[in-house]
N, C-alpha and C. Protein backbone atom coordinates (compact mmCIF):
# COMPACT_ATOMS: atom_id res chain seq x y z
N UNK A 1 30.01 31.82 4.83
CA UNK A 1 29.10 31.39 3.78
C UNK A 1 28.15 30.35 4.33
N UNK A 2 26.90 30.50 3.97
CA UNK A 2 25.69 29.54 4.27
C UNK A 2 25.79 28.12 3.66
N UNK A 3 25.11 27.33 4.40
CA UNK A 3 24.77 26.03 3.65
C UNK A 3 24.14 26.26 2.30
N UNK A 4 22.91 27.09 2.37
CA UNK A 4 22.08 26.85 1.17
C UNK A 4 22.53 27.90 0.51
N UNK A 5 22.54 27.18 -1.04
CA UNK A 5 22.45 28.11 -1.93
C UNK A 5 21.44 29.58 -2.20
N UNK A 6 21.64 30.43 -2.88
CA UNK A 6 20.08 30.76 -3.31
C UNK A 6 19.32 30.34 -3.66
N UNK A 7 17.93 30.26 -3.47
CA UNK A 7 17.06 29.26 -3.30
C UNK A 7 16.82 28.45 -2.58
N UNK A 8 17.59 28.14 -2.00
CA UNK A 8 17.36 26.80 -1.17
C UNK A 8 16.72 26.93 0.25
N UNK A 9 17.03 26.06 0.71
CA UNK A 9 16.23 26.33 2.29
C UNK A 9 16.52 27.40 2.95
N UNK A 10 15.22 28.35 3.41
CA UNK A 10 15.76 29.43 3.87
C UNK A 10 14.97 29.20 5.73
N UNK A 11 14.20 28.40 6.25
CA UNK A 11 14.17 28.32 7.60
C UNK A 11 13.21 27.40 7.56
N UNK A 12 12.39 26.67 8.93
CA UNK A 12 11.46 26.20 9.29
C UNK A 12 10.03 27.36 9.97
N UNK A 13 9.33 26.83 8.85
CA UNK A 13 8.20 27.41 9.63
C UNK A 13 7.66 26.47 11.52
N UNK A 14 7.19 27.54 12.35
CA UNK A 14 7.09 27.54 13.58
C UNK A 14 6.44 26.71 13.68
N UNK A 15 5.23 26.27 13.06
CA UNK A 15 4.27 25.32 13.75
C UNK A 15 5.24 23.95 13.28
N UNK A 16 5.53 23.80 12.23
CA UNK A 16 6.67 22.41 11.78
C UNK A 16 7.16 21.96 12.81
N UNK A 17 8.10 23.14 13.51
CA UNK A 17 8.71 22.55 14.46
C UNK A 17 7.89 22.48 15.75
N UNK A 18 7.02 23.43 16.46
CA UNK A 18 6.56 22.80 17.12
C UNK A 18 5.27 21.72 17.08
N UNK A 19 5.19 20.96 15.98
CA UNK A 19 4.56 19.73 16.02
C UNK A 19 5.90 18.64 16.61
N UNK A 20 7.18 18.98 15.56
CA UNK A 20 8.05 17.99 16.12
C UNK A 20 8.52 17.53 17.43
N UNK A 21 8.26 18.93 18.04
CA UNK A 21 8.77 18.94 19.57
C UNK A 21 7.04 18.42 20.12
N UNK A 22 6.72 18.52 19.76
CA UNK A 22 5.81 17.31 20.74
C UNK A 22 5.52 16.16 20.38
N UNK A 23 5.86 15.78 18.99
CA UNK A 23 5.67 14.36 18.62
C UNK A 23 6.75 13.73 19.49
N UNK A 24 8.11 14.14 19.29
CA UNK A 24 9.20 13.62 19.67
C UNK A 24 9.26 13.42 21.83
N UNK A 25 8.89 14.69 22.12
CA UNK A 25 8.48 14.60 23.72
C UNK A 25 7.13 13.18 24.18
N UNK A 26 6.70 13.23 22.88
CA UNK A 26 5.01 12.43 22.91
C UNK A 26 5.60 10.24 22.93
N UNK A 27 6.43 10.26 21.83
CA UNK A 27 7.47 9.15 21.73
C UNK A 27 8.46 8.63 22.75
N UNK A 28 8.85 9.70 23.58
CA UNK A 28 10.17 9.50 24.50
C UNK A 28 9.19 8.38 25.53
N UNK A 29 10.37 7.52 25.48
CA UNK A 29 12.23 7.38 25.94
C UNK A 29 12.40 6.90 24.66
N UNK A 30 11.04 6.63 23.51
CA UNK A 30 11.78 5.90 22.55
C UNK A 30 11.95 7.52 21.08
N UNK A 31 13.03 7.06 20.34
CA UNK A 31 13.20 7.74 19.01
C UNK A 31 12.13 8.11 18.12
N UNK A 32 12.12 9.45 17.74
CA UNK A 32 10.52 9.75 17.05
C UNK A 32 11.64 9.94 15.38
N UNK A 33 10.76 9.41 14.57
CA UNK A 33 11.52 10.07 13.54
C UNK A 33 9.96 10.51 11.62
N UNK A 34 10.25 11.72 11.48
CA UNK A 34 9.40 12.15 10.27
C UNK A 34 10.49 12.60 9.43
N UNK A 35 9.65 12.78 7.85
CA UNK A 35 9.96 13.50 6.96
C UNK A 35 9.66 14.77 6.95
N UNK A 36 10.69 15.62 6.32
CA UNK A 36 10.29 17.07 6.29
C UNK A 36 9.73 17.70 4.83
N UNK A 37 8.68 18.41 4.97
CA UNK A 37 8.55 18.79 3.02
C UNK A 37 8.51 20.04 3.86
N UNK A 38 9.01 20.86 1.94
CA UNK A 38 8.69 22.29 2.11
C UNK A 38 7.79 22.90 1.01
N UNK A 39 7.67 24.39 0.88
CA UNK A 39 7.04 24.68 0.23
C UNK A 39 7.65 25.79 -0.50
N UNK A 40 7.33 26.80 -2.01
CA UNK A 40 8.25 28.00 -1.73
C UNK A 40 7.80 28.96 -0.84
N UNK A 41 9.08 29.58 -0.67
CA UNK A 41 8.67 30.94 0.13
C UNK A 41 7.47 31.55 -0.19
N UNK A 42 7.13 31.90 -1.33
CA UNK A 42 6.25 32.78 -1.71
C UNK A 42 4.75 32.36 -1.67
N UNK A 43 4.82 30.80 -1.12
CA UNK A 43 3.00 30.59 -0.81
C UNK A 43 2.80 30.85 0.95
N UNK A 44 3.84 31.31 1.60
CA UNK A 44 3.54 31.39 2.85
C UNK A 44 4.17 32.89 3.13
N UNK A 45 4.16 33.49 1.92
CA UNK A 45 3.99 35.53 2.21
C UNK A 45 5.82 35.48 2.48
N UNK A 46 6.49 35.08 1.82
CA UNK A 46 7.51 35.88 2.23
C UNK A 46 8.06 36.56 0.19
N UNK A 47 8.87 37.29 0.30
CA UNK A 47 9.22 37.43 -0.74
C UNK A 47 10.70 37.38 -1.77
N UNK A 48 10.78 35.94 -1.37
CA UNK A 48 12.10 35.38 -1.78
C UNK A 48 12.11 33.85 -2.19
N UNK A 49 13.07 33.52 -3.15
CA UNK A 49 12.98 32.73 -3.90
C UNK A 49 13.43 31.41 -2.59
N UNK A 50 13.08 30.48 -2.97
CA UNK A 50 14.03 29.69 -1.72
C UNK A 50 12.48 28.61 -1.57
N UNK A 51 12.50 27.88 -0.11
CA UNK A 51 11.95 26.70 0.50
C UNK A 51 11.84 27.16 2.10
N UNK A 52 10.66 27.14 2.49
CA UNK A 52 10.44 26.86 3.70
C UNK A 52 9.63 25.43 4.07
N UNK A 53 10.51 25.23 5.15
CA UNK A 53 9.88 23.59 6.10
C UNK A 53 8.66 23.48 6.72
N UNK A 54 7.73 22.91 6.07
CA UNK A 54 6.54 23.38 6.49
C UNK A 54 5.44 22.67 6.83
N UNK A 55 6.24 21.26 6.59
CA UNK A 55 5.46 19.61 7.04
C UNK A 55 6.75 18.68 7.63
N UNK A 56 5.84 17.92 8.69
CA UNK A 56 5.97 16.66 9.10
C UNK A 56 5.60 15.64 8.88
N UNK A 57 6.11 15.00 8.16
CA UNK A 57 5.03 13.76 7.60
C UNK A 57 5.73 12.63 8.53
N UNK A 58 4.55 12.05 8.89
CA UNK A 58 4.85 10.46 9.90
C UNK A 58 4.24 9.29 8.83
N UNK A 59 5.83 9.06 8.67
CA UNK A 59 5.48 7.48 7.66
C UNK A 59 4.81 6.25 8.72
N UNK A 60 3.53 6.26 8.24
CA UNK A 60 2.95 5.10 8.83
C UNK A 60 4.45 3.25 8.56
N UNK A 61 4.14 2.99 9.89
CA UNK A 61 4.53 1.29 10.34
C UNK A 61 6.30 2.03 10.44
N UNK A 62 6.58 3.10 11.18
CA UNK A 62 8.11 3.69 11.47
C UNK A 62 8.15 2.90 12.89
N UNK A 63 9.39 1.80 12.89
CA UNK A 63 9.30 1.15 14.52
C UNK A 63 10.94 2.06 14.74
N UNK A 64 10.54 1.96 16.35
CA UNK A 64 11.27 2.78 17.06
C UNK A 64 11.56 2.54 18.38
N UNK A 65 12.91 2.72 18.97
CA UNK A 65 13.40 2.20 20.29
C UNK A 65 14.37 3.30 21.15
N UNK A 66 14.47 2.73 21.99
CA UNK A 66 15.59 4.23 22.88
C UNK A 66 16.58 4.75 21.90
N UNK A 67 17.07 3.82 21.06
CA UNK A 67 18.46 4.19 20.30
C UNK A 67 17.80 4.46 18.97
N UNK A 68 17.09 4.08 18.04
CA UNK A 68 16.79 4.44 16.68
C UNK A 68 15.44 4.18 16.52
N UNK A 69 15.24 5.38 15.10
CA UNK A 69 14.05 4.98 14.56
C UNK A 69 13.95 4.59 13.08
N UNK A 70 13.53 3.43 12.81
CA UNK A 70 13.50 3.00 11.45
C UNK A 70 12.26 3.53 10.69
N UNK A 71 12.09 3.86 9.53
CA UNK A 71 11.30 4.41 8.55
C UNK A 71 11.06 3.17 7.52
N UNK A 72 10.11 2.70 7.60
CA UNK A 72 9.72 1.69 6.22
C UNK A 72 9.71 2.51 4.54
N UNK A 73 10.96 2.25 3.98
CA UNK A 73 10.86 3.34 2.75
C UNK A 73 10.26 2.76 1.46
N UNK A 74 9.22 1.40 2.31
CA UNK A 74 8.44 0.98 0.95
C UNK A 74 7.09 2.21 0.63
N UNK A 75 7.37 3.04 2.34
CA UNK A 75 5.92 3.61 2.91
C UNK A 75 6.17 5.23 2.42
N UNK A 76 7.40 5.39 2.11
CA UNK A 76 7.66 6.80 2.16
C UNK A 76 7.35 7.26 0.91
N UNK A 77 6.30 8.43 1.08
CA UNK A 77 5.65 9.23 -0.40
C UNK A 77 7.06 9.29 -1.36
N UNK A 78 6.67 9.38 -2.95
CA UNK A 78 7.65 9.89 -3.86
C UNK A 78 6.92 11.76 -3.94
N UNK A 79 7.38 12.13 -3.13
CA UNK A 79 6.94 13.99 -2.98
C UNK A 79 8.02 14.57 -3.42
N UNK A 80 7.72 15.43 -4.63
CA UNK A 80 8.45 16.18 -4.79
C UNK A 80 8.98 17.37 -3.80
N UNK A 81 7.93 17.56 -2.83
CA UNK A 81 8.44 18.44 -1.90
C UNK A 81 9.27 18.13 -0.78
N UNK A 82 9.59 17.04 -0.72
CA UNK A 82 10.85 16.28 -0.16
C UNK A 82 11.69 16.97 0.49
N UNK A 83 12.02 17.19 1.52
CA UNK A 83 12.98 18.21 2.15
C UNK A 83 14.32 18.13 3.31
N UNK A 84 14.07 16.33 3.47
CA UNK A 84 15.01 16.43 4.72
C UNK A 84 14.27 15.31 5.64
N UNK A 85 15.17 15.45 6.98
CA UNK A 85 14.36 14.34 7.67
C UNK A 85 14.39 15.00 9.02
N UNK A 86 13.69 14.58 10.38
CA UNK A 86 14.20 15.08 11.29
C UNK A 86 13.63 14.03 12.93
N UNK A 87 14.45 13.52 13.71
CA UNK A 87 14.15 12.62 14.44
C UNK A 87 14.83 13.26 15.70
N UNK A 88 14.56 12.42 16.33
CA UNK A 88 14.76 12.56 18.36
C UNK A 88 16.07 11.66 18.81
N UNK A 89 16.33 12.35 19.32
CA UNK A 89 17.36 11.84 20.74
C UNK A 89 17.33 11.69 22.13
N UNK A 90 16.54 10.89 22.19
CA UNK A 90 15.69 10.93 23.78
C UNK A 90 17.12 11.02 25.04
N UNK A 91 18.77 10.72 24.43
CA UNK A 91 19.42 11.17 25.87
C UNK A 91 20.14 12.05 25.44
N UNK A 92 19.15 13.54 24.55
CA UNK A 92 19.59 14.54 24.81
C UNK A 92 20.99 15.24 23.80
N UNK A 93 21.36 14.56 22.89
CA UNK A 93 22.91 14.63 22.56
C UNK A 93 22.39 14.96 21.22
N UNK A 94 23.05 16.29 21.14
CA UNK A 94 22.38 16.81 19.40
C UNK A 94 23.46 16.56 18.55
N UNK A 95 23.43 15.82 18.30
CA UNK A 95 25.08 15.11 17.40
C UNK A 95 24.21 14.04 16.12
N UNK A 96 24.58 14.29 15.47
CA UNK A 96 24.35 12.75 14.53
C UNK A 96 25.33 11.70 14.86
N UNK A 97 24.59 10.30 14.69
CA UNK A 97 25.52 9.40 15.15
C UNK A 97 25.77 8.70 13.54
N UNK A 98 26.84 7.75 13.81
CA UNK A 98 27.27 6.99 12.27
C UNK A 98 26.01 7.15 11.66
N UNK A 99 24.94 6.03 12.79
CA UNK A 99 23.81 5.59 11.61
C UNK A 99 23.15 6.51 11.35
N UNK A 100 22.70 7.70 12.03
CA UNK A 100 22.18 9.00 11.50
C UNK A 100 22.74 9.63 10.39
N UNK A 101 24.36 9.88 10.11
CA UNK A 101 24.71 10.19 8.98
C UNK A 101 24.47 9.37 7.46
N UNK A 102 24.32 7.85 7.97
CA UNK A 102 23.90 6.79 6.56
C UNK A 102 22.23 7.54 6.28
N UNK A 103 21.45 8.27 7.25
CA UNK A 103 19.97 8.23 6.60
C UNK A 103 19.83 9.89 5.89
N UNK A 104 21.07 10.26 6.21
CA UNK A 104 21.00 12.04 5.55
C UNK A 104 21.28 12.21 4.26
N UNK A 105 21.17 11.44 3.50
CA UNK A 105 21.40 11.45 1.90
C UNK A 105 20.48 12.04 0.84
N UNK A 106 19.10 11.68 1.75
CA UNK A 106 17.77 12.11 1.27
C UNK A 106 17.37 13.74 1.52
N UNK A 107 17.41 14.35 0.66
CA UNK A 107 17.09 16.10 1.48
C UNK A 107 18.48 16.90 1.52
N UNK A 108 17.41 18.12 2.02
CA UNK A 108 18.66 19.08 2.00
C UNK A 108 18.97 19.43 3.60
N UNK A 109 17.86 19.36 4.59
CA UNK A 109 18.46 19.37 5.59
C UNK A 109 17.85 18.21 6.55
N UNK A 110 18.87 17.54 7.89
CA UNK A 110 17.85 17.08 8.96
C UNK A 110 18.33 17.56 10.03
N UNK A 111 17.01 17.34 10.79
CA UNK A 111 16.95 18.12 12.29
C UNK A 111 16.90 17.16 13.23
N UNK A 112 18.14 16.84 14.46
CA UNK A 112 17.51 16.13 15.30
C UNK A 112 17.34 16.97 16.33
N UNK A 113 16.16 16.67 17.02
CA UNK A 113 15.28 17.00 18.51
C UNK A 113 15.85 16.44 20.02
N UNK A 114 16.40 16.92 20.86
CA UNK A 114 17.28 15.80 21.82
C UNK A 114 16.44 16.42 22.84
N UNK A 115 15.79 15.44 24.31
CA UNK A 115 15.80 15.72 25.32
C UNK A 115 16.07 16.88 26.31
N UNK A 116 15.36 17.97 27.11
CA UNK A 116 13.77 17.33 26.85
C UNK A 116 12.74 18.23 26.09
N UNK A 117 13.33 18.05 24.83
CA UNK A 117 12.42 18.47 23.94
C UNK A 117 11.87 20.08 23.86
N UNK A 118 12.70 21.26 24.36
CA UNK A 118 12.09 22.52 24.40
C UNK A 118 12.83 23.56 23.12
N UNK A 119 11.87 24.32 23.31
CA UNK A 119 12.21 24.92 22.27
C UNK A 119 13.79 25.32 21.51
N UNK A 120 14.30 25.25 22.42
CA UNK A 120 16.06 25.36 22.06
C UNK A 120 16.55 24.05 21.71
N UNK A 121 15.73 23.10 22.15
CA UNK A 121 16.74 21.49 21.96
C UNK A 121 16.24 20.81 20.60
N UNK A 122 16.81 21.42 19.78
CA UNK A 122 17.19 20.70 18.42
C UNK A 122 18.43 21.78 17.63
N UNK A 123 19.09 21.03 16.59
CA UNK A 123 20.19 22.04 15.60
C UNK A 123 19.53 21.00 14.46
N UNK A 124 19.99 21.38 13.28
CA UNK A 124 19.96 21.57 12.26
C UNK A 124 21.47 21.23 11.09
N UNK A 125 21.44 19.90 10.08
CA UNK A 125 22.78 19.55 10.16
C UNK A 125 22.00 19.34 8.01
N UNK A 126 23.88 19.13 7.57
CA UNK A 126 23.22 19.16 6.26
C UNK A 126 24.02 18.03 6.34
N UNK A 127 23.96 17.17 4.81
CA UNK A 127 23.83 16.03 4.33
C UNK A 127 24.85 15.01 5.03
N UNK A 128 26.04 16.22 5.21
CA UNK A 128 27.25 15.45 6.07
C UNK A 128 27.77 15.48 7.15
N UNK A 129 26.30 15.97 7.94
CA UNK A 129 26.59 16.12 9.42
C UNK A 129 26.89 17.25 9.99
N UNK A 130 27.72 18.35 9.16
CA UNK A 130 27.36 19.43 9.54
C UNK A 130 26.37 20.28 10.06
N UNK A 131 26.84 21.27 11.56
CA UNK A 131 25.46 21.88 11.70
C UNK A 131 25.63 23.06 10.75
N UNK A 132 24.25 23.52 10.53
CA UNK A 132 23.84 24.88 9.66
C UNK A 132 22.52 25.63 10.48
N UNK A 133 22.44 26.88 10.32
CA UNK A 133 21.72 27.17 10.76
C UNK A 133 20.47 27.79 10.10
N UNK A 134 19.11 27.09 10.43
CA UNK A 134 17.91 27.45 10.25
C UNK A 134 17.04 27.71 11.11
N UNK A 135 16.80 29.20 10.59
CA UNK A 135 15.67 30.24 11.17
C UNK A 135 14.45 29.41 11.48
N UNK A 136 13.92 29.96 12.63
CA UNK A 136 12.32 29.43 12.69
C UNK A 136 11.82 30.73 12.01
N UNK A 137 10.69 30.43 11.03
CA UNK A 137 9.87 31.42 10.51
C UNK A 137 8.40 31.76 11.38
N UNK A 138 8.15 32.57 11.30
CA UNK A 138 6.70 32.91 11.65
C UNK A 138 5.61 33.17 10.44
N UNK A 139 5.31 32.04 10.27
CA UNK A 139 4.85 31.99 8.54
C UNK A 139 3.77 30.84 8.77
N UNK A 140 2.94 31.34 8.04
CA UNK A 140 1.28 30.12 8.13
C UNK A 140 1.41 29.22 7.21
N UNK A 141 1.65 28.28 6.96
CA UNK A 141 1.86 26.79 6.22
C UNK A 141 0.72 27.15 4.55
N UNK A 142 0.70 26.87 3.57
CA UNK A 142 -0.69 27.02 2.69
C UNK A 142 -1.69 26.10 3.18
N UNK A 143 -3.08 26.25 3.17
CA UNK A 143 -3.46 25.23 3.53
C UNK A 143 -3.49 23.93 2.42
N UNK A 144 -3.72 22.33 2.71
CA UNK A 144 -3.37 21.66 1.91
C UNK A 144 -4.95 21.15 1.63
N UNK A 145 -4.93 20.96 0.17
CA UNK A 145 -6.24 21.32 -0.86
C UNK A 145 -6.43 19.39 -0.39
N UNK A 146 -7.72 19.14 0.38
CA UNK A 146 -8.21 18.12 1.23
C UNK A 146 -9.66 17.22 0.78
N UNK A 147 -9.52 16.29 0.20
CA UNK A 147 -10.55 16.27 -0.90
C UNK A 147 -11.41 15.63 0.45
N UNK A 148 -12.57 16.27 0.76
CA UNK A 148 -13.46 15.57 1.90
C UNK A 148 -14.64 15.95 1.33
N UNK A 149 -15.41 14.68 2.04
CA UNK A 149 -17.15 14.51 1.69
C UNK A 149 -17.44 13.55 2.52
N UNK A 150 -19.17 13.85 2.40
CA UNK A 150 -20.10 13.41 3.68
C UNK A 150 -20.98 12.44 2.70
N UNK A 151 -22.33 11.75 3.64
CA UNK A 151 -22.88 11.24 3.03
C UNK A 151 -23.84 12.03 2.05
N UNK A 152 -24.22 13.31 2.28
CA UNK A 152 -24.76 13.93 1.38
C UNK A 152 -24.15 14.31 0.34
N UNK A 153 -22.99 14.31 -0.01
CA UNK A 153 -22.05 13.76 -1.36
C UNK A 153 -22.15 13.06 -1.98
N UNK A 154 -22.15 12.09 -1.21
CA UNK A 154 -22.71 10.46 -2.00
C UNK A 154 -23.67 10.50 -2.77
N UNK A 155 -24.88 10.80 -1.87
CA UNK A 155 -25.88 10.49 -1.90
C UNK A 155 -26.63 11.71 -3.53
N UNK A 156 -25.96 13.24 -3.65
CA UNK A 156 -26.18 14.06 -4.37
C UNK A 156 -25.52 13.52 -5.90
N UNK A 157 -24.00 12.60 -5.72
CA UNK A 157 -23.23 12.30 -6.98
C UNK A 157 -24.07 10.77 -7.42
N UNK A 158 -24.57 9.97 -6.72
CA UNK A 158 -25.55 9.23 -7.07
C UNK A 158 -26.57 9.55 -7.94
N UNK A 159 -27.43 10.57 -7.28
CA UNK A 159 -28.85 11.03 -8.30
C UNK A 159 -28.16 11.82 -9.26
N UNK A 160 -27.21 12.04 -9.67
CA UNK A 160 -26.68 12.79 -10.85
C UNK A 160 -26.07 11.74 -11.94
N UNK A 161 -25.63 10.44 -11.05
CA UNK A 161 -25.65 9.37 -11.99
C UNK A 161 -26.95 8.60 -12.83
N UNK A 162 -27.85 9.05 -11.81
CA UNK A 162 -29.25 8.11 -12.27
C UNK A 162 -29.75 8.87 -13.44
N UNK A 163 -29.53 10.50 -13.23
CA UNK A 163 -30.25 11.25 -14.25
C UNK A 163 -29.56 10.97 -15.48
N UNK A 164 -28.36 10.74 -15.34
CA UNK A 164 -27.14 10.57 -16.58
C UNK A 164 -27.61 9.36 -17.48
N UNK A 165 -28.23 7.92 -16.70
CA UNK A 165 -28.04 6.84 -17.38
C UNK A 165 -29.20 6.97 -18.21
């Protein structure tokens, strides 16, 4: 029997993880550590009820050393898409340690990344340290709806104010 229920996490999409494996290779010798969100299955084409892993979020002011990485959780989004956590082991040892098991409370799964960082070197553990296993997907992320503008934005929502007043 699986970790996840129905519904629940059914793998990591590919690019997720390989952002992690180079953030975490990018960090070494010291500890890289992000949040994971997902999304449902069904905005990235598959056709099943469930969650795929499909972000890395790097909580800005996360300090970090050979042995741990701390997360400022004044900094960490309230996202409902909340999914897990997943950090580095720069000597290599895919194990959760004590203090890794105190930060797995949050989410349904975390992933640590161990030395040196290739595509095989991470597992996948649920809340109590257990490993479980999650699929890498080959699945395109949705894109995320990005509110951007230039100065000709400005400059167009301006004269639409002047005509208004």
């Amino acid at each position: 029997m699986g970790l996840f229920r129905s519904g629940g996490v059914l793998g990591i999409a590919e690019s997720a993880l390989e952002f992690a494996l180079a953030a975490s290779e990018e960090s070494h010798p010291n500890e890289y550590m992000g949040l994971l969100r997902g999304d449902d299955a069904r905005t990235v084409g598959l056709d099943e009820s469930g969650t795929v892993l499909t972000d890395v979020l790097v909580i800005p002011g996360t300090e970090s050393n050979p042995v741990s990485a701390t997360v400022k959780t004044s900094m960490v989004p309230n996202d409902v898409r909340a999914a897990g956590s997943i950090h580095s082991h720069p000597n290599g040892v895919l194990q959760p340690s004590d203090a890794d098991l105190q930060t797995f409370g949050r989410g349904d799964v975390h992933i640590i990344v161990g030395y040196p960082y290739g595509r095989d070197d991470w597992r996948a553990f649920d809340n109590d340290g257990e490993p479980v296993d999650l699929p890498v997907l080959d699945v395109e992320p949705p894109e995320e709806a990005f509110f951007d503008f230039d100065q000709s934005d400005i400059d167009r929502e301006l004269r639409e104010e002047e005509f208004d007043s």
